[in-house]
C-alpha atoms as a PDB file:
ATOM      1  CA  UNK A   1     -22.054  67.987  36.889  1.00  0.00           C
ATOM      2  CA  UNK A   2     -23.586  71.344  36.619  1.00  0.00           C
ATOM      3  CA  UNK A   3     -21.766  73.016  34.199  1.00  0.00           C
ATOM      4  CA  UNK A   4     -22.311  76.036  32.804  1.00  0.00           C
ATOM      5  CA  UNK A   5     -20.963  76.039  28.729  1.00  0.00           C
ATOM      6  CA  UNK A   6     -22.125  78.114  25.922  1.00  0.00           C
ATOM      7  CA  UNK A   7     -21.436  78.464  22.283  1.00  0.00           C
ATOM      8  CA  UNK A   8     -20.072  81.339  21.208  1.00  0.00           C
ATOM      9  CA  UNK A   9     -20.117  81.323  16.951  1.00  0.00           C
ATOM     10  CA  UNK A  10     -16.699  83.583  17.051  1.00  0.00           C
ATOM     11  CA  UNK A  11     -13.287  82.898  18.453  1.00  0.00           C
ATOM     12  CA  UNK A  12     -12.516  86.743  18.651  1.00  0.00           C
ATOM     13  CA  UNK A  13     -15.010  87.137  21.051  1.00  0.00           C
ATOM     14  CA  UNK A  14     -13.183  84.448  23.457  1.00  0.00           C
ATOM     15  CA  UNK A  15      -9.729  86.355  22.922  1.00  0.00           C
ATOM     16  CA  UNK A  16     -11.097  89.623  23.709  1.00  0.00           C
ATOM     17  CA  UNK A  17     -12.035  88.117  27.254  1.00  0.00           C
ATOM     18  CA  UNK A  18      -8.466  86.847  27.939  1.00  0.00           C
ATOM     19  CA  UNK A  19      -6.332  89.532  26.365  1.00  0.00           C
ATOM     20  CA  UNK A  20      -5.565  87.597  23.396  1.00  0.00           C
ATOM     21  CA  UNK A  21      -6.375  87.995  19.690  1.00  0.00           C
ATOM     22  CA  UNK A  22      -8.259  84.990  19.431  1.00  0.00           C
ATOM     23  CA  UNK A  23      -8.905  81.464  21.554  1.00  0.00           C
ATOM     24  CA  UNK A  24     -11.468  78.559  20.670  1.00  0.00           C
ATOM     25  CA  UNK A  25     -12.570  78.217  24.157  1.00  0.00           C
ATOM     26  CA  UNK A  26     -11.815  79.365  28.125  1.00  0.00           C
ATOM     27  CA  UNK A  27     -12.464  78.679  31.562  1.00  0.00           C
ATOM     28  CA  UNK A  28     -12.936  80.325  34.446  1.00  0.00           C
ATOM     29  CA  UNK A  29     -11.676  79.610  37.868  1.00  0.00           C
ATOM     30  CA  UNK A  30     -11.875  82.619  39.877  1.00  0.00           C
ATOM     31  CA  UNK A  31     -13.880  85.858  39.885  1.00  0.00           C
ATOM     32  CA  UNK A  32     -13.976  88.587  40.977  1.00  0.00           C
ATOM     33  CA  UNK A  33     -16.676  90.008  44.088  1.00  0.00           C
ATOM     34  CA  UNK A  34     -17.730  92.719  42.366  1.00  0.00           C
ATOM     35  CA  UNK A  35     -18.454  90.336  39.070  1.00  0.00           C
ATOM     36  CA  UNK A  36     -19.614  87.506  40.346  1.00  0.00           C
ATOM     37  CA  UNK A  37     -23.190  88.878  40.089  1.00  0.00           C
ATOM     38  CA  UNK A  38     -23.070  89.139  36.571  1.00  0.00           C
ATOM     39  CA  UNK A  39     -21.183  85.981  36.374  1.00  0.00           C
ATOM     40  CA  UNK A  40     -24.262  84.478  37.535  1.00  0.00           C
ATOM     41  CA  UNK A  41     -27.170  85.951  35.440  1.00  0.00           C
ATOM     42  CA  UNK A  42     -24.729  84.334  32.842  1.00  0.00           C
ATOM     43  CA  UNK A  43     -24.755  80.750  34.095  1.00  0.00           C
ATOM     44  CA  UNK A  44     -28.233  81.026  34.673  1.00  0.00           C
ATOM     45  CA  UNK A  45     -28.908  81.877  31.233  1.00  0.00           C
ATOM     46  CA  UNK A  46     -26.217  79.740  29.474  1.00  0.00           C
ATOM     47  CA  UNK A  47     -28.132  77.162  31.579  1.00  0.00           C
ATOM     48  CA  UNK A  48     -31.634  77.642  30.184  1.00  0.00           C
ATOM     49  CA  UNK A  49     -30.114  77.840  26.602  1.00  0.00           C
ATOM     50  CA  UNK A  50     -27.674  74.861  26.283  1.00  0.00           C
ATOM     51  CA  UNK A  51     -27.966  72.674  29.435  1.00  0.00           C
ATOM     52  CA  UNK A  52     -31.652  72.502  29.429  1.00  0.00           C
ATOM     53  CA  UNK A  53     -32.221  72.290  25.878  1.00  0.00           C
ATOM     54  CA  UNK A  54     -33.575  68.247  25.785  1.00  0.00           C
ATOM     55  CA  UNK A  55     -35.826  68.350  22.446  1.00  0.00           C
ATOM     56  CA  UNK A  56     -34.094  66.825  19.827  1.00  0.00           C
ATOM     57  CA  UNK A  57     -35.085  66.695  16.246  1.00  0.00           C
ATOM     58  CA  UNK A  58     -39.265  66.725  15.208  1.00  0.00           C
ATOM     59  CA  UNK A  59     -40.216  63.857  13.956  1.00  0.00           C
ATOM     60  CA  UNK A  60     -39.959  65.003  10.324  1.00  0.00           C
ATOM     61  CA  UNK A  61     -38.975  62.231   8.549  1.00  0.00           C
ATOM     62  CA  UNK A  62     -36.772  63.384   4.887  1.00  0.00           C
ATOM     63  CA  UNK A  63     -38.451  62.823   1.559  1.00  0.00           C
ATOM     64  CA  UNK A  64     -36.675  59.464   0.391  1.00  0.00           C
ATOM     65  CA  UNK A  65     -37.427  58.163   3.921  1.00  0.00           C
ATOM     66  CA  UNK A  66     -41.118  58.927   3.499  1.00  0.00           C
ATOM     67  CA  UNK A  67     -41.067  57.605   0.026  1.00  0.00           C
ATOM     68  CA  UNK A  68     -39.264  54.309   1.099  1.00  0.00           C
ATOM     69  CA  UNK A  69     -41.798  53.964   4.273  1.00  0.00           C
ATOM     70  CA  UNK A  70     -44.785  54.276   2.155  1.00  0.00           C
ATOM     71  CA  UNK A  71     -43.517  51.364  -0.521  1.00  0.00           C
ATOM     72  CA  UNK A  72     -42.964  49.281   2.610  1.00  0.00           C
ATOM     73  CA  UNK A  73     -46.406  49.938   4.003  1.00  0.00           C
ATOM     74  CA  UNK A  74     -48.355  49.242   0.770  1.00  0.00           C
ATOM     75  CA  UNK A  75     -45.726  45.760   0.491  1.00  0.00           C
ATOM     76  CA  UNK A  76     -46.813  44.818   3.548  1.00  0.00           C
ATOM     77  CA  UNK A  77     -50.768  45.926   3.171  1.00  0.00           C
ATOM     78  CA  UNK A  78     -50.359  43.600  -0.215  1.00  0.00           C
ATOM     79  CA  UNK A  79     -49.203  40.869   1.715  1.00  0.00           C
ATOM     80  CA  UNK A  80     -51.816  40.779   4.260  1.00  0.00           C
ATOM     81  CA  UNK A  81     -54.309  40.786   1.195  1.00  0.00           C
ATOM     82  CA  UNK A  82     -52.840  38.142  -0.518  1.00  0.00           C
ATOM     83  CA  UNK A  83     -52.662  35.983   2.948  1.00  0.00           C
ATOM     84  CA  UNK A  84     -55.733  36.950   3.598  1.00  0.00           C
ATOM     85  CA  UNK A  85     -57.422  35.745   0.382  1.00  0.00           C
ATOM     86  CA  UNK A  86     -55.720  32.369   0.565  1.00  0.00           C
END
């Protein structure tokens, strides 16, 4: 769709855009000439920060999950001696 969004971490900061004293989130549907330059250095870089944004996580798997991971490796390292020596 190609929508620009971005998080903003205060709702005070939304309400000072549209006259009000706070508002959880706006939209725009009309600008003005004269802002519309600077209206889109923003979507560019609202873009690059939220849009593009595709990595998700690490890899890093919690303690407990390593823990548990490791008990099922050596189970199933155990079995493959014991079938093994049969």
């Amino acid at each position: 769709m190609g929508v620009a969004y971005a998080i903003v971490s205060v709702k005070g900061r939304l309400g000072a855009l549209v006259h009000q004293k706070t508002a959880t989130c706006v939209c725009l549907t009309g600008v003005n000439p004269e802002d519309e330059a600077a209206l889109n250095s923003l979507q560019e870089s609202f873009t690059t920060k939220y849009a593009e944004n595709k990595k998700w996580g690490g890899g890093i798997m919690g303690l407990k999950t390593q823990r548990k991971l490791s008990i099922r490796a050596a189970a199933i390292a155990a079995e493959k001696a014991k079938r093994a020596s049969l």
